[in-house]
N, C-alpha and C. Protein backbone atom coordinates (compact mmCIF):
# COMPACT_ATOMS: atom_id res chain seq x y z
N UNK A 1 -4.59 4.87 11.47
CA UNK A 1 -4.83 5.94 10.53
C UNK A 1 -3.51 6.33 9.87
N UNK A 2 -3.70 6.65 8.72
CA UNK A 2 -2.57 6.94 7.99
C UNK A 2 -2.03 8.24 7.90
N UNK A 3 -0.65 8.84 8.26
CA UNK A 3 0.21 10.20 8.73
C UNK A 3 -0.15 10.76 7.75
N UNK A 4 -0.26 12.77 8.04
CA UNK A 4 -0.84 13.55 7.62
C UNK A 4 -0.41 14.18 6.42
N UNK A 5 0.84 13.63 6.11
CA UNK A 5 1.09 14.19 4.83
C UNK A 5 0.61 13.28 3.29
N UNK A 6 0.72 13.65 2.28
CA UNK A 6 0.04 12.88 1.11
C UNK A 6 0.72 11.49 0.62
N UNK A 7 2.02 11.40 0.34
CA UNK A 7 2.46 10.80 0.00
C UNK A 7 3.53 9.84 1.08
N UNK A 8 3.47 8.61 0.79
CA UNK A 8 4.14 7.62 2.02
C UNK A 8 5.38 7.14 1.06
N UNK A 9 6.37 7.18 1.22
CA UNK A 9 7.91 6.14 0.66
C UNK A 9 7.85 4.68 1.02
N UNK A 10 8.29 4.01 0.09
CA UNK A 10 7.58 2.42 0.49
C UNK A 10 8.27 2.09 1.76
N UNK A 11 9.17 2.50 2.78
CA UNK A 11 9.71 2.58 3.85
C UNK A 11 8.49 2.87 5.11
N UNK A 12 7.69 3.54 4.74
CA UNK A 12 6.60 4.00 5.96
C UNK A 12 5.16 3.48 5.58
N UNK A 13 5.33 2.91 4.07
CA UNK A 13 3.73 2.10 3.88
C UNK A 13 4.05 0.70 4.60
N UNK A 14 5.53 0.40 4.69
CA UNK A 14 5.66 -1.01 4.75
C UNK A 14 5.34 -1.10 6.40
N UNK A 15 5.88 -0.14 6.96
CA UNK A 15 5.91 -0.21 8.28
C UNK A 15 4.45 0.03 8.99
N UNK A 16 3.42 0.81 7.99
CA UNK A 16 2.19 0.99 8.18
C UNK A 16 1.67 -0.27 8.19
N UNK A 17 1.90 -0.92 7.14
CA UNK A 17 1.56 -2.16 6.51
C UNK A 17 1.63 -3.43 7.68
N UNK A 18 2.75 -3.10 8.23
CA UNK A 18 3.44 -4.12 9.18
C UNK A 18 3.82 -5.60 8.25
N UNK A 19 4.74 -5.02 7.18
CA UNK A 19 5.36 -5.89 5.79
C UNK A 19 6.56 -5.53 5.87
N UNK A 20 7.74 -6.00 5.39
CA UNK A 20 8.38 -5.68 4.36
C UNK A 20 8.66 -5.36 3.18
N UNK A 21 9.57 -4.07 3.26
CA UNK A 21 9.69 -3.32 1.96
C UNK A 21 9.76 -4.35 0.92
N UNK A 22 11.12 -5.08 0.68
CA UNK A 22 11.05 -6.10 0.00
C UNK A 22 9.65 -6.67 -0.57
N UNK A 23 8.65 -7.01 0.03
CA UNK A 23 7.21 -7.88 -0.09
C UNK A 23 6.30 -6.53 -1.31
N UNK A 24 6.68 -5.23 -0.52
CA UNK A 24 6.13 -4.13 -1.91
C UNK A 24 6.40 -3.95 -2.68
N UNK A 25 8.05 -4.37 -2.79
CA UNK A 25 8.63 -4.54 -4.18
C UNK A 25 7.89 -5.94 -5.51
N UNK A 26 8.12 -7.11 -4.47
CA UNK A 26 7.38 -8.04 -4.95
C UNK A 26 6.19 -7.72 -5.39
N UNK A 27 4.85 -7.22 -4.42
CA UNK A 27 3.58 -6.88 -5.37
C UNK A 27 3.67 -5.98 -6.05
N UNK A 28 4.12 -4.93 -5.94
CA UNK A 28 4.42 -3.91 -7.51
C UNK A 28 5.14 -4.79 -8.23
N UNK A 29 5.93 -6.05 -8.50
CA UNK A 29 6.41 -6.74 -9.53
C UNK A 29 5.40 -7.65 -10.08
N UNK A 30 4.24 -8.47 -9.34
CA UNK A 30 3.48 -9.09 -9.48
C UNK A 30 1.88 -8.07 -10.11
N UNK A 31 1.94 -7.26 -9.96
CA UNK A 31 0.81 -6.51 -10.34
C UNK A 31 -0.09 -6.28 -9.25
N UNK A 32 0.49 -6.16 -7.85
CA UNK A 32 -0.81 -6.35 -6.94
C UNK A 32 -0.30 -5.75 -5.88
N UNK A 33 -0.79 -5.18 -4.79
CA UNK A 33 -0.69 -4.26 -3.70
C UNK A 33 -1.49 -3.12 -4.11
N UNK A 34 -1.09 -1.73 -3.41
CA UNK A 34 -1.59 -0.92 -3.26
C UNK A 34 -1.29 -0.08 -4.98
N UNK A 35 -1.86 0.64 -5.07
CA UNK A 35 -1.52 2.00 -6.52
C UNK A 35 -0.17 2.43 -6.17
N UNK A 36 0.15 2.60 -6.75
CA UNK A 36 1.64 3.74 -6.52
C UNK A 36 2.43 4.69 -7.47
N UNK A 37 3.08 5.32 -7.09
CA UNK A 37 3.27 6.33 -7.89
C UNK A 37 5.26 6.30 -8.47
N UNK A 38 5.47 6.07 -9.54
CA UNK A 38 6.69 6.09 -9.90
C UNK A 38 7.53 7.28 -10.74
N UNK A 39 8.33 7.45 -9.87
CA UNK A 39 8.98 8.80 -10.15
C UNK A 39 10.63 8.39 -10.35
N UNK A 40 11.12 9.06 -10.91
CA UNK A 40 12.73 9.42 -11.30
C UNK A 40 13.46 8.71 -10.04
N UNK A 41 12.80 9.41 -8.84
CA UNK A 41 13.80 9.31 -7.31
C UNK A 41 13.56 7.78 -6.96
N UNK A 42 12.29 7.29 -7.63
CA UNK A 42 12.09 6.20 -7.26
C UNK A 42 10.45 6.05 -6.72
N UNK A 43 9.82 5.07 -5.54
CA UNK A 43 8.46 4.87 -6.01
C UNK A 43 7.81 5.71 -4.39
N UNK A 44 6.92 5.82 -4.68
CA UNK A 44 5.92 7.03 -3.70
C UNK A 44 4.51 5.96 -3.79
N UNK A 45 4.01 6.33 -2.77
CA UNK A 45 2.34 5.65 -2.84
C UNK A 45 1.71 7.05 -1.77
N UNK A 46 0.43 7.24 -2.26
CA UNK A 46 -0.87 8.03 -2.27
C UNK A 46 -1.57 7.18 -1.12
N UNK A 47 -1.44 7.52 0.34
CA UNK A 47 -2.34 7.29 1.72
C UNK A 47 -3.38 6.61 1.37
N UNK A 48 -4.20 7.74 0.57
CA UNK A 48 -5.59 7.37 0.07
C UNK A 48 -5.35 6.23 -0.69
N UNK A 49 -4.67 5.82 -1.64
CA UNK A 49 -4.74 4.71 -2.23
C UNK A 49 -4.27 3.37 -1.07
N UNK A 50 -3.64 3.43 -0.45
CA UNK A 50 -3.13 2.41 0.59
C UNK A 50 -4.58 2.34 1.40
N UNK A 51 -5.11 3.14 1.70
CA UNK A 51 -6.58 3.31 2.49
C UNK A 51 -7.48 2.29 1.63
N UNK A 52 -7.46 3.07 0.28
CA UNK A 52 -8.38 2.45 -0.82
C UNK A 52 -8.16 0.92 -1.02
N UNK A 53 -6.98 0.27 -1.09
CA UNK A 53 -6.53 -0.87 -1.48
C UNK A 53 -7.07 -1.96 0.25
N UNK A 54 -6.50 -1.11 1.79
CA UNK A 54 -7.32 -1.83 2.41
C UNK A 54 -8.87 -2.52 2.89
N UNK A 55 -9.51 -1.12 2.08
CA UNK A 55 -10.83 -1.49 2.28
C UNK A 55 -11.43 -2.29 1.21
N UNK A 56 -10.71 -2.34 -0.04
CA UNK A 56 -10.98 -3.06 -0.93
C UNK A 56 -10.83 -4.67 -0.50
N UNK A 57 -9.59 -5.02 0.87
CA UNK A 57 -9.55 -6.26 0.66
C UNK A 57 -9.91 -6.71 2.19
N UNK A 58 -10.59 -5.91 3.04
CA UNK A 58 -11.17 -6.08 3.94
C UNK A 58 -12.18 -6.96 3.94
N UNK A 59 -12.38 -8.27 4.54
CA UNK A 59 -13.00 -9.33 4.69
C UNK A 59 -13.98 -9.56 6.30
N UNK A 60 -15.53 -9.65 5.77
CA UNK A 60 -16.45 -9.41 6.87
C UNK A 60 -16.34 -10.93 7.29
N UNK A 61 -16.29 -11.26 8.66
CA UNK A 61 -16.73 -12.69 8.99
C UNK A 61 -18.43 -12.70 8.87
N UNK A 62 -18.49 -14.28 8.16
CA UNK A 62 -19.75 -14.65 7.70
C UNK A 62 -20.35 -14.01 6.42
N UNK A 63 -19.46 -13.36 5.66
CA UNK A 63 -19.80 -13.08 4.45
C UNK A 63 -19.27 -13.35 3.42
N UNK A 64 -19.68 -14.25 1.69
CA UNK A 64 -18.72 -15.23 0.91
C UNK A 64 -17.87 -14.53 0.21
N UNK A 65 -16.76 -15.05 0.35
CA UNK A 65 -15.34 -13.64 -0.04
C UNK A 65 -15.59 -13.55 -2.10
């Protein structure tokens, strides 16, 4: 489950993730990972969207992807 505050630093999605930061840099360069949010200080991502993006790519066994 994802920690109780709103917003994650790509430092604690990655570690959520069990990725490297580096690898979030890459899909925010590629157009793909989770939503995120880009600010002045630098980039933020929305729980709910990291939530949203896993269930989006959650794969049932025995069902055609």
């Amino acid at each position: 489950m994802a920690p109780a505050k709103p917003l994650g630093t790509p430092e604690e999605v990655a570690s959520y993730l069990r990725k490297h930061v580096r690898t979030l840099a890459n899909w925010r360069c590629q157009g793909a990972g989770p939503n995120y949010i880009k600010t002045e200080g630098g980039v933020l991502y929305r729980w709910s969207d990291v939530e949203a993006w896993l269930k989006a790519n959650t794969i049932q066994p025995g069902k055609a992807a």
